[in-house]
PDB file of N, CA and C in Angstrom:
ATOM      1  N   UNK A   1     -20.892 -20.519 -33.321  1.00  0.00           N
ATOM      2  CA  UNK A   1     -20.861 -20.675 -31.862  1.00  0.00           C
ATOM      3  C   UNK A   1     -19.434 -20.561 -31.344  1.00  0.00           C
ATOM      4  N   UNK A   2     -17.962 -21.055 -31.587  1.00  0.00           N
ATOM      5  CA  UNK A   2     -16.948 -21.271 -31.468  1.00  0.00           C
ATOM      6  C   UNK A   2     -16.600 -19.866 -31.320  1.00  0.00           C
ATOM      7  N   UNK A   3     -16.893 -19.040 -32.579  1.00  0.00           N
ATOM      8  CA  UNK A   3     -16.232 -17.866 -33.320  1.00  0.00           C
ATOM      9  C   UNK A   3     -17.017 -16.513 -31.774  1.00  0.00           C
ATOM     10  N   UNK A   4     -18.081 -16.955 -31.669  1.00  0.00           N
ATOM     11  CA  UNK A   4     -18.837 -16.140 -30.305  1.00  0.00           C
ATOM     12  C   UNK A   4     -18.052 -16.358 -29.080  1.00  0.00           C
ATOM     13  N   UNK A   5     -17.651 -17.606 -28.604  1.00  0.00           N
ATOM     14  CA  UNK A   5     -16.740 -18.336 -27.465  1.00  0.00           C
ATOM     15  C   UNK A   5     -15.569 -17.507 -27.465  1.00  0.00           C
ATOM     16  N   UNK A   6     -14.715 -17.562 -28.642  1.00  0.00           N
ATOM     17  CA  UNK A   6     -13.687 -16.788 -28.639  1.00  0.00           C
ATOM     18  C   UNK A   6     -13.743 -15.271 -28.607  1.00  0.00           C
ATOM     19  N   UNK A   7     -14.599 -14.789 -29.440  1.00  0.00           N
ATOM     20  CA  UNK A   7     -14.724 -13.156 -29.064  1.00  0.00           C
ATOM     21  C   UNK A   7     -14.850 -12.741 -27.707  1.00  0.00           C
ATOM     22  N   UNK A   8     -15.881 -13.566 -26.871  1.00  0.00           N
ATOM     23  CA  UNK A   8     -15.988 -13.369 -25.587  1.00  0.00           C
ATOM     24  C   UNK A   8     -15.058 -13.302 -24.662  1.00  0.00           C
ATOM     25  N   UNK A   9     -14.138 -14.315 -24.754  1.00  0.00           N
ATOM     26  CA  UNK A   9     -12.369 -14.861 -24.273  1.00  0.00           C
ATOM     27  C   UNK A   9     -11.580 -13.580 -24.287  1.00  0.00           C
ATOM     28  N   UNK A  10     -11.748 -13.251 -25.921  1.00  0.00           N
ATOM     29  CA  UNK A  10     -11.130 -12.452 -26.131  1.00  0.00           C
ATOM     30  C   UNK A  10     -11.147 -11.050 -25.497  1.00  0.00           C
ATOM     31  N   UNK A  11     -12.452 -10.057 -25.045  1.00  0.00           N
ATOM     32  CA  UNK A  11     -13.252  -9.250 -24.627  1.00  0.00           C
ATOM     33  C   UNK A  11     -12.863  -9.411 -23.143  1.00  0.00           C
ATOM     34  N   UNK A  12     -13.564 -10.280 -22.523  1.00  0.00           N
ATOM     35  CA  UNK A  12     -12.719 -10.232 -21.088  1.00  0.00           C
ATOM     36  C   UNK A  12     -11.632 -10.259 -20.582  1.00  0.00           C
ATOM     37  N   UNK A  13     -10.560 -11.041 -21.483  1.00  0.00           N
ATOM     38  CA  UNK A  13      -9.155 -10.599 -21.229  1.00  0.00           C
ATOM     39  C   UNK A  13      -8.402  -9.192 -21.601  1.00  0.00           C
ATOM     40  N   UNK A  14      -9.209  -8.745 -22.382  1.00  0.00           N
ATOM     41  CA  UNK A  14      -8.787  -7.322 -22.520  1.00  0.00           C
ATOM     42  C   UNK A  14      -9.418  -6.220 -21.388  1.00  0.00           C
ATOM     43  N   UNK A  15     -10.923  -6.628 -21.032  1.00  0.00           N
ATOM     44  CA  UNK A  15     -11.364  -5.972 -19.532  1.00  0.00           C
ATOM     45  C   UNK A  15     -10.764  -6.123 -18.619  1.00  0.00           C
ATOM     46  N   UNK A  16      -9.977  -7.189 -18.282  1.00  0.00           N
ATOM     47  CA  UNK A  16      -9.829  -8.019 -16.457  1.00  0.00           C
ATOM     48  C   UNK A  16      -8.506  -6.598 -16.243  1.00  0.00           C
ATOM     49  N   UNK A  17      -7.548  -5.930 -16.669  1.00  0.00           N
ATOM     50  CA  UNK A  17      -6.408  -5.677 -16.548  1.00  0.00           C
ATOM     51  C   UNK A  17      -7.074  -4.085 -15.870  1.00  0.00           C
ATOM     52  N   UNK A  18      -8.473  -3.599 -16.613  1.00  0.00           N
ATOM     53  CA  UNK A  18      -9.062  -2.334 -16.446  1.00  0.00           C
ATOM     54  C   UNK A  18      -9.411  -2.501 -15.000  1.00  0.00           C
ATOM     55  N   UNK A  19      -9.905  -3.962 -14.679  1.00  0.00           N
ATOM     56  CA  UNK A  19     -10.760  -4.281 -13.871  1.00  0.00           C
ATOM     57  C   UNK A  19     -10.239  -4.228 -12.270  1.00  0.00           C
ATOM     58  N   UNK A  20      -9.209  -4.418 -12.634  1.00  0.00           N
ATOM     59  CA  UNK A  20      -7.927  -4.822 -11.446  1.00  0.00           C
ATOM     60  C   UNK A  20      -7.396  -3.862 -10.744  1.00  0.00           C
ATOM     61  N   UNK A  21      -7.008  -2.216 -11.546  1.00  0.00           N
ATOM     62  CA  UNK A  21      -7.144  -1.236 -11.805  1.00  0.00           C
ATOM     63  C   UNK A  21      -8.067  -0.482 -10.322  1.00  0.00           C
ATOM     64  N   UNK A  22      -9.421  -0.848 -10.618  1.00  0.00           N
ATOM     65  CA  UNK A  22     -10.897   0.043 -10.483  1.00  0.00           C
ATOM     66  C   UNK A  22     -10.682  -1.098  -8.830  1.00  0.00           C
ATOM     67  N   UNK A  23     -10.731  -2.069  -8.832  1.00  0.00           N
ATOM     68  CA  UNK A  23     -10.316  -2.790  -7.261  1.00  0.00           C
ATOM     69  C   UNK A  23      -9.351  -2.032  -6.683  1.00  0.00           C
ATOM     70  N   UNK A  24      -7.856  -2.458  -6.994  1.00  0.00           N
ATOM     71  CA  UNK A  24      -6.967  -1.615  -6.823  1.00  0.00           C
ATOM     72  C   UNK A  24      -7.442  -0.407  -5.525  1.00  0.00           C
ATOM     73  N   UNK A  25      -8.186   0.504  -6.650  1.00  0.00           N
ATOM     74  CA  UNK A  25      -8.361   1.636  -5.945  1.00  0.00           C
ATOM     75  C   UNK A  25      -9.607   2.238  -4.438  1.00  0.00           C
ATOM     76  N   UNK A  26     -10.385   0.833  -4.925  1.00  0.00           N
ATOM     77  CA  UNK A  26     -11.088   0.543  -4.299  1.00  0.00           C
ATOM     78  C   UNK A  26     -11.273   0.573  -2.663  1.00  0.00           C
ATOM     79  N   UNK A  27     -10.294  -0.791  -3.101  1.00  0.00           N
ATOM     80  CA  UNK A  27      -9.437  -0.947  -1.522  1.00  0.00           C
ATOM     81  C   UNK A  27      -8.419  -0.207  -0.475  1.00  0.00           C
ATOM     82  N   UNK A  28      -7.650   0.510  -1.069  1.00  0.00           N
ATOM     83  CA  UNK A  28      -7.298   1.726  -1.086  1.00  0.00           C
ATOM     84  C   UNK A  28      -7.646   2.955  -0.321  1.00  0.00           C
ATOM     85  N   UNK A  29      -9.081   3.125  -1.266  1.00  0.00           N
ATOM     86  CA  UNK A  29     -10.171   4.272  -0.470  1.00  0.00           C
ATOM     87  C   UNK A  29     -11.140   3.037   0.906  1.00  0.00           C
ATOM     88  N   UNK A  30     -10.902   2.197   1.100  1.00  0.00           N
ATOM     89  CA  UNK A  30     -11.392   1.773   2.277  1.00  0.00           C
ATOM     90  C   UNK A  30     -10.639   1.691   3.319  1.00  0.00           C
ATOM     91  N   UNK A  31      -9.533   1.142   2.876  1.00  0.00           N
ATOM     92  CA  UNK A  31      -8.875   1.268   3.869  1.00  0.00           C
ATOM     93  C   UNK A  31      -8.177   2.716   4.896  1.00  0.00           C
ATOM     94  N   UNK A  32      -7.854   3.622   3.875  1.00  0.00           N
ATOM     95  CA  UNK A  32      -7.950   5.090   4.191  1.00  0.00           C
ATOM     96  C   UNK A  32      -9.361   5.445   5.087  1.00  0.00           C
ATOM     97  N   UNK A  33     -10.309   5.159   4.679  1.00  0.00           N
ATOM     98  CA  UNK A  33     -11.505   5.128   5.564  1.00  0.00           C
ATOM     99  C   UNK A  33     -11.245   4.805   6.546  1.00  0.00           C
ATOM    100  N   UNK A  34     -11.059   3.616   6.761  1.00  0.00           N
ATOM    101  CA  UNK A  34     -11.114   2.713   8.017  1.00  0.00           C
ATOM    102  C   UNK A  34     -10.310   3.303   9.111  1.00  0.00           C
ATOM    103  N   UNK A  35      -8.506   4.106   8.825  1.00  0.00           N
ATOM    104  CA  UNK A  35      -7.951   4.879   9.207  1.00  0.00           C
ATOM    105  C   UNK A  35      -8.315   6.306   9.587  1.00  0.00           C
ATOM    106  N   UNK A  36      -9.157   6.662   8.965  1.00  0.00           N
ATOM    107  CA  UNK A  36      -9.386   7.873   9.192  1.00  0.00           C
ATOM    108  C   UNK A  36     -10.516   8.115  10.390  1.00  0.00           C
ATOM    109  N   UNK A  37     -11.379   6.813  10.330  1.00  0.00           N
ATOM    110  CA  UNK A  37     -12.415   6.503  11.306  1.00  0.00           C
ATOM    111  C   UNK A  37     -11.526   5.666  12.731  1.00  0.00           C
ATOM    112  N   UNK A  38     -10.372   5.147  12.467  1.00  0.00           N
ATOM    113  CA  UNK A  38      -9.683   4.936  13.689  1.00  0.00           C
ATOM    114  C   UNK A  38      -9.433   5.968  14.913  1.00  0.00           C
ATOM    115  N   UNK A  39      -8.867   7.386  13.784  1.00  0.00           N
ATOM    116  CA  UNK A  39      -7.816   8.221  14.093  1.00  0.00           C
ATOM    117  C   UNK A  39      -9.248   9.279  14.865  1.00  0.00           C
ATOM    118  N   UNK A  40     -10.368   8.891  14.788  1.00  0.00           N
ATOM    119  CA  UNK A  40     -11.647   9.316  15.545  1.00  0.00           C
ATOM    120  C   UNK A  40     -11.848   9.133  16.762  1.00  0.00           C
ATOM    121  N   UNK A  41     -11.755   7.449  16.463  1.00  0.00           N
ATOM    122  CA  UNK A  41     -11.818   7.137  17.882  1.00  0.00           C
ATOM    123  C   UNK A  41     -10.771   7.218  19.091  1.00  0.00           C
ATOM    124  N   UNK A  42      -9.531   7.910  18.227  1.00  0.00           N
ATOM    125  CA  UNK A  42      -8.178   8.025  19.670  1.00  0.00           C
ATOM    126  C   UNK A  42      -7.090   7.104  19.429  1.00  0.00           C
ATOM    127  N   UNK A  43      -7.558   6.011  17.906  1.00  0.00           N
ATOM    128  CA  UNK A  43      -6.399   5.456  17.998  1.00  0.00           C
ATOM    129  C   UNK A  43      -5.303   6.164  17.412  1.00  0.00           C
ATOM    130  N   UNK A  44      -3.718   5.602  17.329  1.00  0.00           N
ATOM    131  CA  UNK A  44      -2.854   6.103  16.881  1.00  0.00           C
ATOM    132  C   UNK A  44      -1.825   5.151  15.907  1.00  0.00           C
ATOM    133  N   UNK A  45      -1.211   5.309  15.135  1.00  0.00           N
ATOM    134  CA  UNK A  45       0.209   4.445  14.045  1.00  0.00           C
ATOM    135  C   UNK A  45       0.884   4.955  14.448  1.00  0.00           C
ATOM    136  N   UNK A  46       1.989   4.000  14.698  1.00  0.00           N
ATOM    137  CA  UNK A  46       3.306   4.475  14.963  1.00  0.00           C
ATOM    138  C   UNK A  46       4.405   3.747  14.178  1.00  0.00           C
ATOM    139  N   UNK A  47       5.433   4.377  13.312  1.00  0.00           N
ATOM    140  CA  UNK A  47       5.833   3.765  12.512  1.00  0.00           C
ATOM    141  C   UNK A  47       6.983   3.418  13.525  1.00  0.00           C
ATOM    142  N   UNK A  48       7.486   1.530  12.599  1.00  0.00           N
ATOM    143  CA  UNK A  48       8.032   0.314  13.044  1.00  0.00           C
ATOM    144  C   UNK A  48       9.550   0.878  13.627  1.00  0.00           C
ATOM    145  N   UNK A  49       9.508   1.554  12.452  1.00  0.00           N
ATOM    146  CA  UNK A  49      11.447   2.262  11.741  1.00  0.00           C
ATOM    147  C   UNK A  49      12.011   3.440  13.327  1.00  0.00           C
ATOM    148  N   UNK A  50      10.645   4.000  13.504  1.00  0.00           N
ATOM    149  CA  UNK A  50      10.956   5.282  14.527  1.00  0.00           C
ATOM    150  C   UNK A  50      12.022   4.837  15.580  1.00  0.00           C
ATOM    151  N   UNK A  51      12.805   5.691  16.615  1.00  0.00           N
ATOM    152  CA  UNK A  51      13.538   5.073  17.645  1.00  0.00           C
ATOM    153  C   UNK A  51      12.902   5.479  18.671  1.00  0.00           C
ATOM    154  N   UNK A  52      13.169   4.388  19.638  1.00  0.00           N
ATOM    155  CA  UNK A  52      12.301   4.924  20.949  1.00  0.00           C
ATOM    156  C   UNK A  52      13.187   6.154  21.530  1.00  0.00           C
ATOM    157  N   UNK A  53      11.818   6.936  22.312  1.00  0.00           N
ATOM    158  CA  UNK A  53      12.588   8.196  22.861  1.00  0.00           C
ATOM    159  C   UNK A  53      12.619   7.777  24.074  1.00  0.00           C
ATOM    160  N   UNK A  54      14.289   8.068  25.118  1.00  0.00           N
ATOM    161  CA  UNK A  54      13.961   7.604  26.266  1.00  0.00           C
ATOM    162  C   UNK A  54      13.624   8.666  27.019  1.00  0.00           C
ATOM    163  N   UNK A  55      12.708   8.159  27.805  1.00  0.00           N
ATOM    164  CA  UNK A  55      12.289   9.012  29.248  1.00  0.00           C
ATOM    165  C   UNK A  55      13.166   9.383  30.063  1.00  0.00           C
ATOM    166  N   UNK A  56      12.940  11.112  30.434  1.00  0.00           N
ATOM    167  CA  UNK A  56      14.217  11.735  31.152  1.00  0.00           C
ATOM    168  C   UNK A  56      13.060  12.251  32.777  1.00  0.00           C
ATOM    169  N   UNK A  57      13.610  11.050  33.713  1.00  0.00           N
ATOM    170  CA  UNK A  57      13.179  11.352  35.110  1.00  0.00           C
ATOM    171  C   UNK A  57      13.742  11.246  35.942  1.00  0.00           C
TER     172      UNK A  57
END
């Protein structure tokens, strides 16, 4: 029974690292989704770093 406990221990700690991996990418491709279904509806990103352009009137 012990010797089963530990193989098991053993087995999932060698999965969890694959596992993390396959999330990882997961989230990733949703969130790209989610953006791509924004950029549908009209919204827009504007990066933080850019400088504002001033208006010439």
């Amino acid at each position: 029974m012990k010797r089963k406990r530990i193989v098991s221990v053993i087995v999932f700690v060698m999965i969890l690292p694959l596992l993390s991996g396959c999330w990882t990418l997961a989230v990733a491709g949703a969130g790209a989704y989610g953006g791509y279904k924004m950029k549908e509806h009209g919204y827009t990103l504007q990066s933080p770093i850019a400088k504002e352009k001033k208006s010439k009137k």
